[in-house]
C-alpha atoms as a PDB file:
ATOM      1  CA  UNK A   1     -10.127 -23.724 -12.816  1.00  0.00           C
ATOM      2  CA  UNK A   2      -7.503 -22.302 -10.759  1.00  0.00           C
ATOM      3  CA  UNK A   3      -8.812 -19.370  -8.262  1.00  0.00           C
ATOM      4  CA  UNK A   4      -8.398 -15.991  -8.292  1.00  0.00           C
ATOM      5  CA  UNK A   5      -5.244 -15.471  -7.062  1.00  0.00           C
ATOM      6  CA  UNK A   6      -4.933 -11.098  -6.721  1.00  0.00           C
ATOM      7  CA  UNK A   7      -6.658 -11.212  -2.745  1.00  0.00           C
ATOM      8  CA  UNK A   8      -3.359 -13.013  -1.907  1.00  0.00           C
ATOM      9  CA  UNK A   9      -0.748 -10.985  -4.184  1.00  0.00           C
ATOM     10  CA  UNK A  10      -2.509  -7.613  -2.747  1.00  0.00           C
ATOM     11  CA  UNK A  11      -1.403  -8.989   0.802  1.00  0.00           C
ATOM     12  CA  UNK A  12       1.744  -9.772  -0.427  1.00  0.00           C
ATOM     13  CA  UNK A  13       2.475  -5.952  -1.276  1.00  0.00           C
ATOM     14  CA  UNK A  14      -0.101  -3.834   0.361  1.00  0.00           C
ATOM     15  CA  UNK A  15       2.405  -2.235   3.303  1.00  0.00           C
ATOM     16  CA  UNK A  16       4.656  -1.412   0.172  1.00  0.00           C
ATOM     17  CA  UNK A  17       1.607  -0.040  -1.621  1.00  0.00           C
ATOM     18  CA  UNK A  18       0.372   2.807   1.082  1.00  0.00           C
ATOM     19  CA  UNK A  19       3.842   3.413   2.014  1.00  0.00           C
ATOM     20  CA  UNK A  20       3.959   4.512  -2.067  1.00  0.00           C
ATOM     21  CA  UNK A  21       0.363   6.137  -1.744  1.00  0.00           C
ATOM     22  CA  UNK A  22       2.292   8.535   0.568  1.00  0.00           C
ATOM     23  CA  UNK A  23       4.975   9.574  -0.882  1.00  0.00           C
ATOM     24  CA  UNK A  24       3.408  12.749  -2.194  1.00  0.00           C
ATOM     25  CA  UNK A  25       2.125  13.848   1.474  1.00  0.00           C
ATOM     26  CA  UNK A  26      -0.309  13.194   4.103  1.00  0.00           C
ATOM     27  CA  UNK A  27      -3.147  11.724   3.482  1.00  0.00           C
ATOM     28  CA  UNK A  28      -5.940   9.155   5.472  1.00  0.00           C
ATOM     29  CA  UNK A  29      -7.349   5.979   5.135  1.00  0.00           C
ATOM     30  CA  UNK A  30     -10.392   6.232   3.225  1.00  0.00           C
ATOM     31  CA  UNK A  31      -7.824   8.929   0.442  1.00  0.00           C
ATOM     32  CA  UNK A  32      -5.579   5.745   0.838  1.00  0.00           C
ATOM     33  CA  UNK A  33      -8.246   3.396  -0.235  1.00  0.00           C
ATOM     34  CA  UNK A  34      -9.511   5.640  -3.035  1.00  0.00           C
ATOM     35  CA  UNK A  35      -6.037   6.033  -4.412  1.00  0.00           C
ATOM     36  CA  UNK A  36      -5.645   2.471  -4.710  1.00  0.00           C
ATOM     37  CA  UNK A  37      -8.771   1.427  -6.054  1.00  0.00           C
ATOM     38  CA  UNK A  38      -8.122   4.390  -8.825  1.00  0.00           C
ATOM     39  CA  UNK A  39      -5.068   2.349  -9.849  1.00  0.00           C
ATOM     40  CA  UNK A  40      -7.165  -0.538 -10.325  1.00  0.00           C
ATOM     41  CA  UNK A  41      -6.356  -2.581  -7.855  1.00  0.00           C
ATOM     42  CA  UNK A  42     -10.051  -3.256  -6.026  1.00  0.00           C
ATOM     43  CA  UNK A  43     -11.752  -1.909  -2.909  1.00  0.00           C
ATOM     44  CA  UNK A  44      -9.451  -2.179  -0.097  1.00  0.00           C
ATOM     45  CA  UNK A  45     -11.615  -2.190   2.824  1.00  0.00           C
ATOM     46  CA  UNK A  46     -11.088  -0.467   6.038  1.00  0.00           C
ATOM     47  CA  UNK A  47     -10.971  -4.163   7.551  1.00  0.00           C
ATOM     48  CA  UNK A  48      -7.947  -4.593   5.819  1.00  0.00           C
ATOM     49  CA  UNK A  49      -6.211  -1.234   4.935  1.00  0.00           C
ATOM     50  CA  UNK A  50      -6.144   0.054   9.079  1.00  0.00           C
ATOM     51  CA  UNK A  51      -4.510  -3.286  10.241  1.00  0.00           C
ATOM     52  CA  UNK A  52      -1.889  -2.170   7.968  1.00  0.00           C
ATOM     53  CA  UNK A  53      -1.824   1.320   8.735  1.00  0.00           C
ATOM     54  CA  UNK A  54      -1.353   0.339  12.324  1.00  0.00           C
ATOM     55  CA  UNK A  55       1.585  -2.068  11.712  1.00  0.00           C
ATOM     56  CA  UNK A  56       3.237   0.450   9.519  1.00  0.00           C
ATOM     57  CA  UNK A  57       2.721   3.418  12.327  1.00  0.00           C
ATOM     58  CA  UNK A  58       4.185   0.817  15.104  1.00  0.00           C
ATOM     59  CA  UNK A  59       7.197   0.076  12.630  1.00  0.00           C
ATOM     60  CA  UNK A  60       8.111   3.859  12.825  1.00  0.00           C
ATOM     61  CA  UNK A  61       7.374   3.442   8.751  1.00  0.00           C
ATOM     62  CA  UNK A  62       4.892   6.112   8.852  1.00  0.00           C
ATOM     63  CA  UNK A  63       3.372   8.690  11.959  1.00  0.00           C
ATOM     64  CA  UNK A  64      -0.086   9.294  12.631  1.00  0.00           C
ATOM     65  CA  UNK A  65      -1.989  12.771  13.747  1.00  0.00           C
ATOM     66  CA  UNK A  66      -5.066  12.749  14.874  1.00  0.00           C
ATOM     67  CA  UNK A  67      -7.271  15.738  13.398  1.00  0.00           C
ATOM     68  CA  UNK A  68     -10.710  16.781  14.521  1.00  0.00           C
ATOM     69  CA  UNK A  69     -12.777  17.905  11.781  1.00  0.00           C
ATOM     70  CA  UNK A  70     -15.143  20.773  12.113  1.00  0.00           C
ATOM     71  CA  UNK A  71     -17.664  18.614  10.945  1.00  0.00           C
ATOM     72  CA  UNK A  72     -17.971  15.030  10.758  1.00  0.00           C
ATOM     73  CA  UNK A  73     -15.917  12.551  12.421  1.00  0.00           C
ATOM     74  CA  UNK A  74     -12.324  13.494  13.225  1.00  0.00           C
ATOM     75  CA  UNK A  75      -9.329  11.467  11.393  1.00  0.00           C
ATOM     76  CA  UNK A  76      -5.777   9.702  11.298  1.00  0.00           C
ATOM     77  CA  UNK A  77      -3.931  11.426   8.726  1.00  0.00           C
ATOM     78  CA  UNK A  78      -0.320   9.331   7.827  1.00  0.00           C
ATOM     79  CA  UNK A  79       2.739  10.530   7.135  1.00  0.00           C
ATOM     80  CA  UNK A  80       6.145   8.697   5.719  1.00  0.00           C
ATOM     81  CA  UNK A  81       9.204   8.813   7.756  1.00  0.00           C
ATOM     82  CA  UNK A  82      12.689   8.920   6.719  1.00  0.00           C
ATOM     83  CA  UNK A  83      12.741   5.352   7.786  1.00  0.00           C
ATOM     84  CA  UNK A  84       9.453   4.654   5.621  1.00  0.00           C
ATOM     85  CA  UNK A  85      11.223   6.542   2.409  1.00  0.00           C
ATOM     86  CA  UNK A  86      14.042   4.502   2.881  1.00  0.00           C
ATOM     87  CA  UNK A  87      11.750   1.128   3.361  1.00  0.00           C
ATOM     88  CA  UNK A  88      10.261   1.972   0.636  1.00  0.00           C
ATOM     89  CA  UNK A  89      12.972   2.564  -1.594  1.00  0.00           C
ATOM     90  CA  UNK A  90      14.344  -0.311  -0.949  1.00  0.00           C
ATOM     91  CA  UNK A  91      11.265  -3.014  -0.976  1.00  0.00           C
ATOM     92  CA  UNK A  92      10.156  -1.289  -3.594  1.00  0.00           C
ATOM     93  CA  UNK A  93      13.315  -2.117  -5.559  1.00  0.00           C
ATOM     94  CA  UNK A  94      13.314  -5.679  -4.270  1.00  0.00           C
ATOM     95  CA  UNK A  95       9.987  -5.680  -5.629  1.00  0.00           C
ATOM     96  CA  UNK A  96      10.015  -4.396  -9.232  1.00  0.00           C
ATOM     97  CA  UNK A  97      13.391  -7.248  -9.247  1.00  0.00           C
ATOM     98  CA  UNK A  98      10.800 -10.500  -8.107  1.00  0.00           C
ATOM     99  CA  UNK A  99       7.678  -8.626 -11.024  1.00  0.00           C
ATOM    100  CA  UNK A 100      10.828  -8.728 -13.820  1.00  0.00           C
ATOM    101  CA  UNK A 101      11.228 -12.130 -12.610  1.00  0.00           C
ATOM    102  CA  UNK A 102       7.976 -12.940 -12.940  1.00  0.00           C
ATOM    103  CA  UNK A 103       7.431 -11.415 -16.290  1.00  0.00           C
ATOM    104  CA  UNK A 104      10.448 -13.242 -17.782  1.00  0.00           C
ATOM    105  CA  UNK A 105       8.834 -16.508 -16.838  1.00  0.00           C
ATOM    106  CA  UNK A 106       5.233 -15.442 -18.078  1.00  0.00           C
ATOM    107  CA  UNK A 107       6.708 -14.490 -21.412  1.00  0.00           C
ATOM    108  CA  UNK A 108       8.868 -18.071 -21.597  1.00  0.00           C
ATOM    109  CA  UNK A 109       5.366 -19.708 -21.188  1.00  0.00           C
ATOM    110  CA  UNK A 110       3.879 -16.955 -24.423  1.00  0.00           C
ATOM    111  CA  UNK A 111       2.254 -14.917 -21.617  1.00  0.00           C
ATOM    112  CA  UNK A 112       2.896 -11.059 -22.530  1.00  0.00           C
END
């Protein structure tokens, strides 16, 4: 049997997934994580979700504050950037061209 194969198509898409998890505000890692998961796509751990963050915050995608909390540890909250709208507009595009792809090849084999 062939194995699972949704680890690798989440790393495929992930950076385009949080920048989309943003687009209604700020918001932090673990509200990230929880918003994904909710959507049914798995636990993203921290492990793998703040490599991303970081990468995404070094591309100018999205900026990062820094908030102390008045109790509890303090936090990252992310924001999108024009540049990360207009990233995201267009890999997101790209993207929902390759999943039609994909689903017109699926259905040619009788997958619906």
């Amino acid at each position: 049997m062939v194995a699972d194969r949704r680890a690798s198509w989440l790393k495929g898409v992930l950076d385009l997934l949080v920048l989309a998890s943003l687009t209604n505000g700020e918001s932090y890692g673990y509200e990230i994580a929880k918003v994904l998961a909710k959507a049914g796509l798995g636990q993203i751990k921290g492990g793998t979700l703040y490599p991303v963050l970081n990468r995404l915050e070094e591309a100018g995608l999205v900026a990062a504050e820094y908030r102390v909390a008045e109790r509890g540890p303090g936090r990252r909250y992310y924001n999108l950037t024009d540049e990360g709208r207009a990233t995201l507009a267009e890999q997101g595009a790209l993207w929902l061209t390759f999943d039609a792809a994909v689903r017109d090849v699926l259905a040619q084999g009788g997958i619906r």
